[in-house]
C-alpha atoms as a PDB file:
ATOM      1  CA  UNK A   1      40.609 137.706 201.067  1.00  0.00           C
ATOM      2  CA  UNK A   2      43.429 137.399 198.946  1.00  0.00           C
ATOM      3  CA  UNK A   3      46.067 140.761 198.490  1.00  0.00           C
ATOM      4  CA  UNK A   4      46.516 139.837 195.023  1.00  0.00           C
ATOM      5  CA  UNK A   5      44.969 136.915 192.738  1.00  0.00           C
ATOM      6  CA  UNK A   6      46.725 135.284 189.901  1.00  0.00           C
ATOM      7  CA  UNK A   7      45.151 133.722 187.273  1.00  0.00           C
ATOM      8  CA  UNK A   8      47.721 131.222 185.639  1.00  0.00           C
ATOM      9  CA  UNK A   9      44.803 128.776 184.026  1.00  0.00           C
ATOM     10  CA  UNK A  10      45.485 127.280 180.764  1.00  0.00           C
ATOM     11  CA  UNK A  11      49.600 127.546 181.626  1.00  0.00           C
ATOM     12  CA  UNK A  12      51.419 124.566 181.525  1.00  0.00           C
ATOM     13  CA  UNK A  13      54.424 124.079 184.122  1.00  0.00           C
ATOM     14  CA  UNK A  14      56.653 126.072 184.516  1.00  0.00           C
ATOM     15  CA  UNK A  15      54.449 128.896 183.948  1.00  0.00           C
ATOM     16  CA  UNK A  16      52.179 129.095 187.071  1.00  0.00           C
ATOM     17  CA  UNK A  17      55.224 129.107 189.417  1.00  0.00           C
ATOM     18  CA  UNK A  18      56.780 132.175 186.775  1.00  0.00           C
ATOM     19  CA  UNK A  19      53.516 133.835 187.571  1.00  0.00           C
ATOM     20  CA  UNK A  20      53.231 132.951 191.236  1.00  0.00           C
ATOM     21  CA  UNK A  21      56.450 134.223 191.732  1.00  0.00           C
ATOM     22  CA  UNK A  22      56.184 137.671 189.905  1.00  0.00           C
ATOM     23  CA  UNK A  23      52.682 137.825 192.147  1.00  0.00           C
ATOM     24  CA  UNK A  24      54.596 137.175 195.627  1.00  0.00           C
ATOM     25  CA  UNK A  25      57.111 139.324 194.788  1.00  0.00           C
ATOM     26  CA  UNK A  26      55.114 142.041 193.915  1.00  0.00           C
ATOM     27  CA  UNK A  27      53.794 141.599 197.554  1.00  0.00           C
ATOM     28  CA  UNK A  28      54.598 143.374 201.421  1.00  0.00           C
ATOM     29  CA  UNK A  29      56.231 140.462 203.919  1.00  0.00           C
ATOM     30  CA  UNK A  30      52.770 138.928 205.656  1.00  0.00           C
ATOM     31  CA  UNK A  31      50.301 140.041 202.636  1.00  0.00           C
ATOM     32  CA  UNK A  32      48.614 136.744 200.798  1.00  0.00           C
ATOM     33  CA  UNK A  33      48.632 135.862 196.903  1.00  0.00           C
ATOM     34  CA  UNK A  34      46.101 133.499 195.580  1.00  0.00           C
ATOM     35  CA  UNK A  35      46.786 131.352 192.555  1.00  0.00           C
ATOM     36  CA  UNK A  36      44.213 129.878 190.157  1.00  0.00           C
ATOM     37  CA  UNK A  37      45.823 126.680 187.681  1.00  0.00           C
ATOM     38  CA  UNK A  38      44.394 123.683 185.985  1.00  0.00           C
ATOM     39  CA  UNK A  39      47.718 122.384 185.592  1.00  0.00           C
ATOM     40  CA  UNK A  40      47.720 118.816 186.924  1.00  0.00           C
ATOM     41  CA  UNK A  41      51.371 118.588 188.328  1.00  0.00           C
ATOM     42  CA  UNK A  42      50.863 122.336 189.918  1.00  0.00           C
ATOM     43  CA  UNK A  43      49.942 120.882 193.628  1.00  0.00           C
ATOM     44  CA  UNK A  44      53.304 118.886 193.545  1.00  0.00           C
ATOM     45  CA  UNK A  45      54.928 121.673 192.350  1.00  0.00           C
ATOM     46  CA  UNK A  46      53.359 124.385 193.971  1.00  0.00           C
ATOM     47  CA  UNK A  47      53.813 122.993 196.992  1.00  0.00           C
ATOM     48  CA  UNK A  48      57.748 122.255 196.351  1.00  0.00           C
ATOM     49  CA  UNK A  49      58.104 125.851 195.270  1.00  0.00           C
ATOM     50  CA  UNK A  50      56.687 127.102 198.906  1.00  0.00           C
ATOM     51  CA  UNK A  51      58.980 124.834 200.576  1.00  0.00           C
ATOM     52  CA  UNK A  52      61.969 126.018 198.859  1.00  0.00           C
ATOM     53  CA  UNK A  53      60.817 129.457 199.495  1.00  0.00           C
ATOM     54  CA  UNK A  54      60.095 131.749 202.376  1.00  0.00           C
ATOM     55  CA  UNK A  55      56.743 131.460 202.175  1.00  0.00           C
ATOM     56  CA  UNK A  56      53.655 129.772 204.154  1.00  0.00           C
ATOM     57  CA  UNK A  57      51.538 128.223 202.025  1.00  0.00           C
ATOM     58  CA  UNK A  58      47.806 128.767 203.717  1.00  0.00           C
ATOM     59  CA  UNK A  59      45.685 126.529 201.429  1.00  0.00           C
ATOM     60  CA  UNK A  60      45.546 124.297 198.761  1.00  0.00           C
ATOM     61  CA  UNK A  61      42.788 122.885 196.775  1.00  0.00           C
ATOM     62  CA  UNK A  62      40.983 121.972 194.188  1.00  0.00           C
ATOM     63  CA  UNK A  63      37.845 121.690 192.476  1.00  0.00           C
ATOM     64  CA  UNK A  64      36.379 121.355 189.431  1.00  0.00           C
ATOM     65  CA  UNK A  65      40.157 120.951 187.310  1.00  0.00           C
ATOM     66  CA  UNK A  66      40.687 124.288 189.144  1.00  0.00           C
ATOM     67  CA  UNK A  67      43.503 124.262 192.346  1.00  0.00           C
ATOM     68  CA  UNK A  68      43.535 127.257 193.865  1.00  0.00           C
ATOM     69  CA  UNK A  69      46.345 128.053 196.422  1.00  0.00           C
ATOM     70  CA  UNK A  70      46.839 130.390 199.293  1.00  0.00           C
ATOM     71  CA  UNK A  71      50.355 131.714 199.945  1.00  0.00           C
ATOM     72  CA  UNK A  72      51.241 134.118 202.598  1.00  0.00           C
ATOM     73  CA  UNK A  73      54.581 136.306 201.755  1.00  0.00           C
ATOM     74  CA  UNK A  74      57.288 135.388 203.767  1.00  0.00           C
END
């Protein structure tokens, strides 16, 4: 189970990353943020975001429209 869950459905880009990172960094080194979108370029950009970051990036999916992300705090 997710530390914190962010709910950045309905946001277009660059909003879900804004919230993502407000979430994270609101977050203890090792605790885990999950992030709800339906923004189609998120999993491109969600994932570039991790990889620029110092996070892990735990999961990544999607269903329904929704992707839903798992991100553990560098």
């Amino acid at each position: 189970m997710a530390d914190i869950i962010v709910d950045a459905k309905g946001l277009a880009c660059p909003m879900p990353i804004v919230k993502a990172k407000k979430g994270i960094d609101a977050l203890q080194s090792g605790q885990t943020m999950e992030l709800h979108t339906t923004d189609k370029g998120s999993m491109s950009d969600f994932k570039a975001w991790v990889n620029q970051s110092k996070h892990e990036l735990i999961a990544a999916r999607e269903e329904n429209g929704i992707f839903t992300f798992l991100v553990k705090k560098g």
